[in-house]
Protein backbone atom coordinates (compact mmCIF):
# COMPACT_ATOMS: atom_id res chain seq x y z
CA UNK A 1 0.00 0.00 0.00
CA UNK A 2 3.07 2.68 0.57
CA UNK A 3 2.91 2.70 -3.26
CA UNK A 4 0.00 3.58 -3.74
CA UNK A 5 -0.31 6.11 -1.16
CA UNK A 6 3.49 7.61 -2.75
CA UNK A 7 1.17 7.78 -5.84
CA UNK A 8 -1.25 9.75 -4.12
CA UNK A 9 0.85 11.98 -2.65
CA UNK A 10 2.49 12.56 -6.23
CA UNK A 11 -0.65 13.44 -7.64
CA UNK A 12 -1.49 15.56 -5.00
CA UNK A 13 1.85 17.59 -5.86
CA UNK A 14 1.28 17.97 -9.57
CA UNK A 15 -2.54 19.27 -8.95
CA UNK A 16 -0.83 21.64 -6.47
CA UNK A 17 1.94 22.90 -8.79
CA UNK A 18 -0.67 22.99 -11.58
CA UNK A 19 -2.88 25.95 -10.24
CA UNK A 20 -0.28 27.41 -7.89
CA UNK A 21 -0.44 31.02 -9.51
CA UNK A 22 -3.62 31.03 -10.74
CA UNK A 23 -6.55 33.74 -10.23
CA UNK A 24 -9.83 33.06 -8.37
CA UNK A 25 -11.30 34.14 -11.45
CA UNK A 26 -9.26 31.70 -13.31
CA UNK A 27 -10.06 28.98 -11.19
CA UNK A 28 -13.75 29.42 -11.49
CA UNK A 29 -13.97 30.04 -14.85
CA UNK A 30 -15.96 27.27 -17.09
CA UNK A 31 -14.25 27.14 -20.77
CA UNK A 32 -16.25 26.62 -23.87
CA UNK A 33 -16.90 22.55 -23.83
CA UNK A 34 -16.28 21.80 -19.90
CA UNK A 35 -19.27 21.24 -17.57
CA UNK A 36 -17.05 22.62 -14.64
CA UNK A 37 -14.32 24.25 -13.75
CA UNK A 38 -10.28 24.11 -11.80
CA UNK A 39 -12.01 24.74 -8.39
CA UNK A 40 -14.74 22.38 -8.85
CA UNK A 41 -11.85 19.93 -10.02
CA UNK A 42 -9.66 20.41 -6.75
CA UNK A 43 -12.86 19.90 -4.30
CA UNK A 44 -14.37 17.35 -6.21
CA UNK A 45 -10.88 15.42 -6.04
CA UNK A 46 -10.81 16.17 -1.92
CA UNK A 47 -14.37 15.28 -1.26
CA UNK A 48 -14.12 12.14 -3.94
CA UNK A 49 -11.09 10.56 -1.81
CA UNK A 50 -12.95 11.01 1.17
CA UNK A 51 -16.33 9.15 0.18
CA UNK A 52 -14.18 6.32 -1.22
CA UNK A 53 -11.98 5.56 1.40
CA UNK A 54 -13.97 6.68 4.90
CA UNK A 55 -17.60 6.61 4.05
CA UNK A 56 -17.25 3.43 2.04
CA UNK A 57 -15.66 2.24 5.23
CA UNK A 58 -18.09 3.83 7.43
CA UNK A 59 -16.12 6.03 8.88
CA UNK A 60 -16.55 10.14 9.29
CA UNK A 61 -15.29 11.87 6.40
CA UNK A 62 -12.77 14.34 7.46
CA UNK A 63 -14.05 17.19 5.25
CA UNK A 64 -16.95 19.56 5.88
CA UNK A 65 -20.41 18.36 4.63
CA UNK A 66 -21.29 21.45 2.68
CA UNK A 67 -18.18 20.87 0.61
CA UNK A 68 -18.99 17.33 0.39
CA UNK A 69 -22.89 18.22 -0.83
CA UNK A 70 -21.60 20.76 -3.26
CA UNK A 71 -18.19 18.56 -5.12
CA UNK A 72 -19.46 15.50 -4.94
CA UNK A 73 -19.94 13.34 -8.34
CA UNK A 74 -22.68 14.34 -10.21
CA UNK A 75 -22.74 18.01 -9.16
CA UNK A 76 -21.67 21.19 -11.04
CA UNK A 77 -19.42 24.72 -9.73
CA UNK A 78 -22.39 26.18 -7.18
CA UNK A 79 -20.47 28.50 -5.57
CA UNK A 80 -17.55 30.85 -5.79
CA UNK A 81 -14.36 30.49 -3.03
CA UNK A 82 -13.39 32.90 -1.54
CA UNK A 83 -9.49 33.71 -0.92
CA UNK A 84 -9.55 31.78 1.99
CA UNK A 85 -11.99 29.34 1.56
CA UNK A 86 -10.08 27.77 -1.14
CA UNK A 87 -6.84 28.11 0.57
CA UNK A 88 -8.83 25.69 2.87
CA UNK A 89 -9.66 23.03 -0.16
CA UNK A 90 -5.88 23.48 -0.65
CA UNK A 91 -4.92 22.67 2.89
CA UNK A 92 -6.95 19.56 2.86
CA UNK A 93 -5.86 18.48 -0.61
CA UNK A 94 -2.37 18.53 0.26
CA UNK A 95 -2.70 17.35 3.67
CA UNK A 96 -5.37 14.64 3.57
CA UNK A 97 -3.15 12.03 1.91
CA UNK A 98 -0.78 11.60 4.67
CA UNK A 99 -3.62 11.51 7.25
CA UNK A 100 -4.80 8.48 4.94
CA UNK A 101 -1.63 7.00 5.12
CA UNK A 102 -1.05 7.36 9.27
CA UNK A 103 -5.15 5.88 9.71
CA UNK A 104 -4.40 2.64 7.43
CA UNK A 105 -1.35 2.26 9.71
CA UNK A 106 -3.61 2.40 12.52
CA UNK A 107 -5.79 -0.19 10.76
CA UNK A 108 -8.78 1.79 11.17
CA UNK A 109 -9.77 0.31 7.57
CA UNK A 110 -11.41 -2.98 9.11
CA UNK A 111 -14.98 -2.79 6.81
CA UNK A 112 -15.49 -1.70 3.14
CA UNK A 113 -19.07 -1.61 1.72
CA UNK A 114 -18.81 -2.53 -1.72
CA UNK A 115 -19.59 0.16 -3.81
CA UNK A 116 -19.86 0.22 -8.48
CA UNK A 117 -18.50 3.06 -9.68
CA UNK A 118 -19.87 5.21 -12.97
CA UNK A 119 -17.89 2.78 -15.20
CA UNK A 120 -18.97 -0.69 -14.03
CA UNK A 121 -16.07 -1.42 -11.74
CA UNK A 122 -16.89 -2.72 -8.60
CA UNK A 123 -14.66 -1.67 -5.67
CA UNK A 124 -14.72 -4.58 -3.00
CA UNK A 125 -11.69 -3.71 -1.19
CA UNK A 126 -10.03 -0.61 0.70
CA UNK A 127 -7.08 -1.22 -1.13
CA UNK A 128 -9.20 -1.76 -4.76
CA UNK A 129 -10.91 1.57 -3.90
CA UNK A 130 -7.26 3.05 -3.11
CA UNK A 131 -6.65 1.94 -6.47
CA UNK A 132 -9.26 2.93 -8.36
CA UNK A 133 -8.79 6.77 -5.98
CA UNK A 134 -5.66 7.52 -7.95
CA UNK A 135 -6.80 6.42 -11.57
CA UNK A 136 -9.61 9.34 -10.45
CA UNK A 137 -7.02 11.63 -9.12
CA UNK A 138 -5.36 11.00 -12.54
CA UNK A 139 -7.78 11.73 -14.78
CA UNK A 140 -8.92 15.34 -12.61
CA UNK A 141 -5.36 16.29 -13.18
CA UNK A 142 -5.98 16.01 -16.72
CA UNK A 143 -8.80 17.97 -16.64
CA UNK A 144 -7.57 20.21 -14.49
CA UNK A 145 -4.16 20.76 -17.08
CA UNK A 146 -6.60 21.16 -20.15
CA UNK A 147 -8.67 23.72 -18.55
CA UNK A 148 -5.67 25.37 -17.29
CA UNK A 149 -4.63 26.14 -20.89
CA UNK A 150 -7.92 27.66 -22.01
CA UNK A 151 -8.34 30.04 -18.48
């Protein structure tokens, strides 16, 4: 599992180096052909993590509900941050994995409830759902690189 939490970690730290400079109103704008936008991305990828890994193992999610309601899959960009409210998203984003890592140590991971994702794939395990967390992470960091270019 250290792998895969390394990989986590790296993800984390291209996402963060990919909108490190950029505007509020570049993170919240929605480009021609995208339903949502580089904030909505970063949330989505916090909140996302944190329904795999401790609801599906019926724990407490260590994130705020609101942001939880409003990034979850299936939503759309609600709201605009603030400054400091998205400093916030940024402090969990970056911080978050290593909690992760420090609770599986503790073995606080005893259940999973099963869960099929969007595409079919059914995640049975903690460690599947770990897994499948960073092909997710991967694919909002593409997102996240093609809006990039366009705000």
């Amino acid at each position: 599992m250290k792998t895969q939490f390394d990989i986590l970690k790296k993800s984390r730290q291209l996402t963060l180096k990919a909108i490190n400079g950029l505007t509020l109103e570049q993170i919240h704008t929605i480009p021609d052909g995208f339903k949502n936008n580089i904030a909505w991305n970063v949330a989505h990828l916090v909140v996302t993590q944190q329904l795999l890994l401790y609801k599906l193992s019926g724990l407490d999610c260590l994130v705020p509900d609101e942001l939880i309601e409003e990034n979850k899959k299936g939503t759309f960009p609600t709201r605009t941050f603030t400054e400091e409210e998205f400093e916030e998203v940024i402090d969990l984003l970056a911080g978050l994995p290593d909690t992760l890592e420090e609770d599986f140590n503790e073995g606080i991971f005893e259940n999973y409830n099963a869960y099929e994702t969007s595409t079919g794939f059914v995640l049975g395990t903690f460690e599947t759902a770990v897994n499948f967390n960073n092909y997710h992470e991967g694919i909002h960091l593409g997102i996240i690189l093609a809006i990039k270019k366009l705000v």
